[in-house]
Protein backbone atom coordinates (compact mmCIF):
# COMPACT_ATOMS: atom_id res chain seq x y z
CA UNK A 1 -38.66 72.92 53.54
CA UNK A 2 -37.24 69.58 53.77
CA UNK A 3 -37.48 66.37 55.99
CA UNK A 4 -35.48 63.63 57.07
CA UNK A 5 -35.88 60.60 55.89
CA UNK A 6 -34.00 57.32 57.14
CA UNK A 7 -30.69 57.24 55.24
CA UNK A 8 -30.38 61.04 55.12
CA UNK A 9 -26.38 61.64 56.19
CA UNK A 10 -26.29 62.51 59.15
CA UNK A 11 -29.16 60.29 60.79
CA UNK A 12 -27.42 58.16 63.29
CA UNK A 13 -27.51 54.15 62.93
CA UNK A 14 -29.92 52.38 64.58
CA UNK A 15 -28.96 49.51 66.92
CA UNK A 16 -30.69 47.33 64.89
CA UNK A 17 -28.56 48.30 61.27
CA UNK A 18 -24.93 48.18 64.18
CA UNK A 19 -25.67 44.91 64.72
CA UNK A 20 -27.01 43.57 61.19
CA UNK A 21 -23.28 45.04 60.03
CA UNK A 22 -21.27 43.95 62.48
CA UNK A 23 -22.33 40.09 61.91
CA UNK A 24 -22.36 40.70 58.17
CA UNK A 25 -19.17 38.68 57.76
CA UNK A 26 -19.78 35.50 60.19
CA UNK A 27 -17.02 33.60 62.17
CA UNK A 28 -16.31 30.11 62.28
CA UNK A 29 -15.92 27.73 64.94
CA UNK A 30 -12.22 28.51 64.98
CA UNK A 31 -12.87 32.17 65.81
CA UNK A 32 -15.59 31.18 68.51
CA UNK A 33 -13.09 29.01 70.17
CA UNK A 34 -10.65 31.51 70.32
CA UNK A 35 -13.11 33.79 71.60
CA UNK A 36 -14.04 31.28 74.16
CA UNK A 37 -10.14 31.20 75.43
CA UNK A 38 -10.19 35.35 75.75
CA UNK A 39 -12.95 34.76 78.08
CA UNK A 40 -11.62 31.81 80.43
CA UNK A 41 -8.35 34.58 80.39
CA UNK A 42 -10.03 37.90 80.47
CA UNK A 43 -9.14 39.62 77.14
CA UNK A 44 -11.35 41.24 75.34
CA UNK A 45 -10.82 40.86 71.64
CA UNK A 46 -11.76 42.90 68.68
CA UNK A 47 -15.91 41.95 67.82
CA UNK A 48 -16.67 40.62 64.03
CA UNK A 49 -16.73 43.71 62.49
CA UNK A 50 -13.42 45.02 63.31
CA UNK A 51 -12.36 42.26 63.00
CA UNK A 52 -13.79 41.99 59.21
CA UNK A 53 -12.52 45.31 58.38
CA UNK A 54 -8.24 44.28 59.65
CA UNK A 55 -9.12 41.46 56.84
CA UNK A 56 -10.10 43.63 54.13
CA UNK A 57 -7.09 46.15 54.92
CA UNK A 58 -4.72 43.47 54.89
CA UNK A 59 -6.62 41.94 51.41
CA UNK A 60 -6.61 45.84 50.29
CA UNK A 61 -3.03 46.14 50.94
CA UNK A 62 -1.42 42.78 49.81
CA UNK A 63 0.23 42.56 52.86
CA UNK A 64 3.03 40.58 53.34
CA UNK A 65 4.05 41.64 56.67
CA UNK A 66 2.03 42.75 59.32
CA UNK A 67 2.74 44.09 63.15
CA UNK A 68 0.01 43.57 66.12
CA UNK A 69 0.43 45.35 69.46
CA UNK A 70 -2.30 42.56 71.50
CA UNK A 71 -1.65 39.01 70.69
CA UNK A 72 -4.96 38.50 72.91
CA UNK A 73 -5.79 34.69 71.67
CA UNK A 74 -5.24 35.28 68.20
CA UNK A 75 -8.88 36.75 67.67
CA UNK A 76 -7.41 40.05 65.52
CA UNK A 77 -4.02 38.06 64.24
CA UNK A 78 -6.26 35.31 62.64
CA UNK A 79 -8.37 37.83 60.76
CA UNK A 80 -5.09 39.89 59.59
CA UNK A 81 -4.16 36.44 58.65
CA UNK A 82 -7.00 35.53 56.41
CA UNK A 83 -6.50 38.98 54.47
CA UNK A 84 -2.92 38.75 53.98
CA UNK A 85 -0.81 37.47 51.44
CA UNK A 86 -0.54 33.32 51.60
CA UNK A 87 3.41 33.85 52.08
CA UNK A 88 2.55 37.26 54.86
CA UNK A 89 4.33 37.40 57.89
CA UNK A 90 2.17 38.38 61.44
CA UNK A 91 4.32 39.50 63.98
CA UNK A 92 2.17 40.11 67.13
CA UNK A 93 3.78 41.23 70.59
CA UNK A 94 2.16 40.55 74.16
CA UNK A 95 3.42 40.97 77.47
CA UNK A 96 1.44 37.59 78.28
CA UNK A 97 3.48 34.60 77.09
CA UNK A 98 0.42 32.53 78.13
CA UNK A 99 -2.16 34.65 75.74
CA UNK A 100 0.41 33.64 72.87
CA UNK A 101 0.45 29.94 73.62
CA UNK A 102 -3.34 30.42 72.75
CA UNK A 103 -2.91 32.50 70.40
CA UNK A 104 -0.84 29.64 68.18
CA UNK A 105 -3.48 27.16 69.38
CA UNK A 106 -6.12 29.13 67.10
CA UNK A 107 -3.81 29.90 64.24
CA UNK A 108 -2.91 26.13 64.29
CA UNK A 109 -6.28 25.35 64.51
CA UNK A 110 -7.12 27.42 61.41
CA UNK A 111 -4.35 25.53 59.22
CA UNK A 112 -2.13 28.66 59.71
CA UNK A 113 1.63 27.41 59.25
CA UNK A 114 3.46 28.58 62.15
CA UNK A 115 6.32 30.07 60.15
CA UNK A 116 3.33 32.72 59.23
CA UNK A 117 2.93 34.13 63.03
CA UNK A 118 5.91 35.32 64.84
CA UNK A 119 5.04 35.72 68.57
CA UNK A 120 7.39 37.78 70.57
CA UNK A 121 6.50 38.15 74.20
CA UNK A 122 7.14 41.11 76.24
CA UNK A 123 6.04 45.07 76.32
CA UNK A 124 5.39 46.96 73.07
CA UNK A 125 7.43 49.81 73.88
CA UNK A 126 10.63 47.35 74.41
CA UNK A 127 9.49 45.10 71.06
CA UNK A 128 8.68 47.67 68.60
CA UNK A 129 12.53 49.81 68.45
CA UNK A 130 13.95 46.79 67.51
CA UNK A 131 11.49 46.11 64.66
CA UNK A 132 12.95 46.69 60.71
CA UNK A 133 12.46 50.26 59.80
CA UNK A 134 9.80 50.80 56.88
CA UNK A 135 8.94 47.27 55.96
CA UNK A 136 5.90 46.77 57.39
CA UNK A 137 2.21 47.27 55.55
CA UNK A 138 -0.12 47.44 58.14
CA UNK A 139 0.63 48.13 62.26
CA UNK A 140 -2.41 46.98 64.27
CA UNK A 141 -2.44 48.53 67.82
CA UNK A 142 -4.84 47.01 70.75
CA UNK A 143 -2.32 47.81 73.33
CA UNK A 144 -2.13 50.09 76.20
CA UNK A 145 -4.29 52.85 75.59
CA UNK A 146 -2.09 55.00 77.44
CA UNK A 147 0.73 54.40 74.71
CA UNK A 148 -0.99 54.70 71.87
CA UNK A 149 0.54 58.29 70.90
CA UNK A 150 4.36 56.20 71.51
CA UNK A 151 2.62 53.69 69.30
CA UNK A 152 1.82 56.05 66.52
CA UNK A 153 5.59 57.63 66.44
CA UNK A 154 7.05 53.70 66.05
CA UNK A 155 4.26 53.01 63.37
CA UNK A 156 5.32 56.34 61.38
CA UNK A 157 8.65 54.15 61.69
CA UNK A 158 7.78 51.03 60.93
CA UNK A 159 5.30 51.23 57.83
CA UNK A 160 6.20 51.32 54.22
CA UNK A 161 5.10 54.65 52.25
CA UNK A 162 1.57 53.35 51.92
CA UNK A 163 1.29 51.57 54.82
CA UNK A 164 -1.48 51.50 57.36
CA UNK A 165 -2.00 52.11 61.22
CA UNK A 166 -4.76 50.78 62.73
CA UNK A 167 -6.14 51.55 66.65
CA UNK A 168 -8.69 49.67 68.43
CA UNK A 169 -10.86 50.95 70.93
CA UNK A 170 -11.16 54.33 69.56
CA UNK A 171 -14.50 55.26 70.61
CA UNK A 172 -13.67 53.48 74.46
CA UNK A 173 -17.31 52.60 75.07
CA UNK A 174 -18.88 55.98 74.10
CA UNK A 175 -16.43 57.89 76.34
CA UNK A 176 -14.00 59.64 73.63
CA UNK A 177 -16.94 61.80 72.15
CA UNK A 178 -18.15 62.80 75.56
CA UNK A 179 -15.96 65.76 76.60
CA UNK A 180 -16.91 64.84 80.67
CA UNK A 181 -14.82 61.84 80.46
CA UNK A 182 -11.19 63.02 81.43
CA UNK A 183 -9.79 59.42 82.68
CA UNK A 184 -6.48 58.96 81.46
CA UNK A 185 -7.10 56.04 78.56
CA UNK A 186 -10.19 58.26 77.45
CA UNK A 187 -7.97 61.26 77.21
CA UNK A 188 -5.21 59.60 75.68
CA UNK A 189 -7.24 58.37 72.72
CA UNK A 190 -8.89 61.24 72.03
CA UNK A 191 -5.64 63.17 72.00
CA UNK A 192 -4.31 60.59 69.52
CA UNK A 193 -7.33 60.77 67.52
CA UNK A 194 -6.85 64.47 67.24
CA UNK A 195 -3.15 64.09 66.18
CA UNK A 196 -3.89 61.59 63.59
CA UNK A 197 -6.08 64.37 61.64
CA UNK A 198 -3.88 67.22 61.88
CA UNK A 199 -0.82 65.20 60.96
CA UNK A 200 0.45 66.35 57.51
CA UNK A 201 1.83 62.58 56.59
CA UNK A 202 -1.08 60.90 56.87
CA UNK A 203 -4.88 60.18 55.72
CA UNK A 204 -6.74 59.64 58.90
CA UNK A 205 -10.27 57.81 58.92
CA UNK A 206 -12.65 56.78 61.68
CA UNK A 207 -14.83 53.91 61.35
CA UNK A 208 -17.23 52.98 64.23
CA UNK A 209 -16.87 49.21 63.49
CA UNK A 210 -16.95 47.35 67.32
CA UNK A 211 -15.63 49.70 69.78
CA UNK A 212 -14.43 52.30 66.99
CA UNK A 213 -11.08 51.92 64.71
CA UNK A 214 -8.89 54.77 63.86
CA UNK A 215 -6.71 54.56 60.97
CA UNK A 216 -4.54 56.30 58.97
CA UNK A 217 -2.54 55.84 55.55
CA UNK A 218 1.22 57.02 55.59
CA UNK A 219 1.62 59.05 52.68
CA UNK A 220 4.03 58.59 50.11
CA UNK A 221 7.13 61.36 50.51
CA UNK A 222 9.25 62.99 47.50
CA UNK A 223 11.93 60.42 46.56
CA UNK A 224 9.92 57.42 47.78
């Protein structure tokens, strides 16, 4: 007969321990002004954690150019930033031109040069199809919840062999994994995150870092 024991897998995380890791990497005053802004505005940006974890991805895969879906006030771009290449390329898409202004405020503020952050206003669905096929090394989504499956089919597009997709939100306040919530953003996520690990093409992963990110690696095909 055996006991648990704290640490045994499957012995959920104490609040205590979620906190402790998500303020394991800090933020600087940049990052708490920016976070500042999103509140005056209203936008909720991705919490240290998540935010940690987009700069290790980025650091893990060299990138050198980068798509977010959610400019917010440059919360999530800054920390893609910071893990990128020195000569990487964000290119972030809002339908708030106003949210970008800010959003260049705090990459300015952080020494960023502006030739490293390509804001282009308007909505996702209308940005992305006009975006480079296959050059891309990471695709960042904090959109619309209700796109995120149109999301995923332009990432698959967009992303090198390699490449990574990353969704916010994917646990939607405790709602995905409780099959009672049917709203439509609740549904839509969980149908994504159900597509994402039956898809043949890619390596799916869910990490409960801030409000839960999905990701997934785009595997390499024969001949590339």
């Amino acid at each position: 007969m055996s006991t648990t024991t704290p640490g045994t897998p499957g012995t959920p995380v104490s609040s205590a321990s979620w906190t402790y890791a998500e303020g394991f990497v800090g933020e600087d005053d940049v990052l708490a002004a920016a976070r500042a802004r999103a509140d005056e505005v209203g936008v909720t940006p991705v919490g240290p954690g998540a935010g940690a974890a987009l700069r290790f991805l980025a650091a893990v895969l060299d990138a050198r150019a980068v798509v977010e879906v959610g400019t917010g006030t440059g919360v999530s771009g800054l920390w893609l930033l910071r893990g990128m290449r020195s000569d990487g390329v964000l290119t972030t898409v809002d339908v708030e031109a106003e949210h970008q202004r800010l959003a260049k405020q705090t990459f300015a503020e952080a020494g960023i040069a502006a030739s490293r952050a390509r804001t282009i206003p308007g909505a996702a669905l209308e940005v992305l199809p006009r975006l480079t096929d296959g050059h891309y090394d990471l695709v960042f989504c904090d959109g619309d919840k209700r796109e995120y499956a149109a999301y995923l089919d332009e990432a698959m597009r967009l992303l090198r062999p390699g490449g990574v997709v990353v969704f916010d939100n994917a646990l939607w306040h405790d709602r995905v994994a409780d099959p009672a919530q049917r709203d439509e953003q609740t549904v839509a996520i969980r149908e994504l995150g159900r597509t994402i690990a039956a898809h043949d093409s890619l390596v799916p992963l869910l990490l409960p870092v801030g409000d839960g990110l999905l990701l997934a690696k785009k595997e390499w095909a024969p001949g590339d």
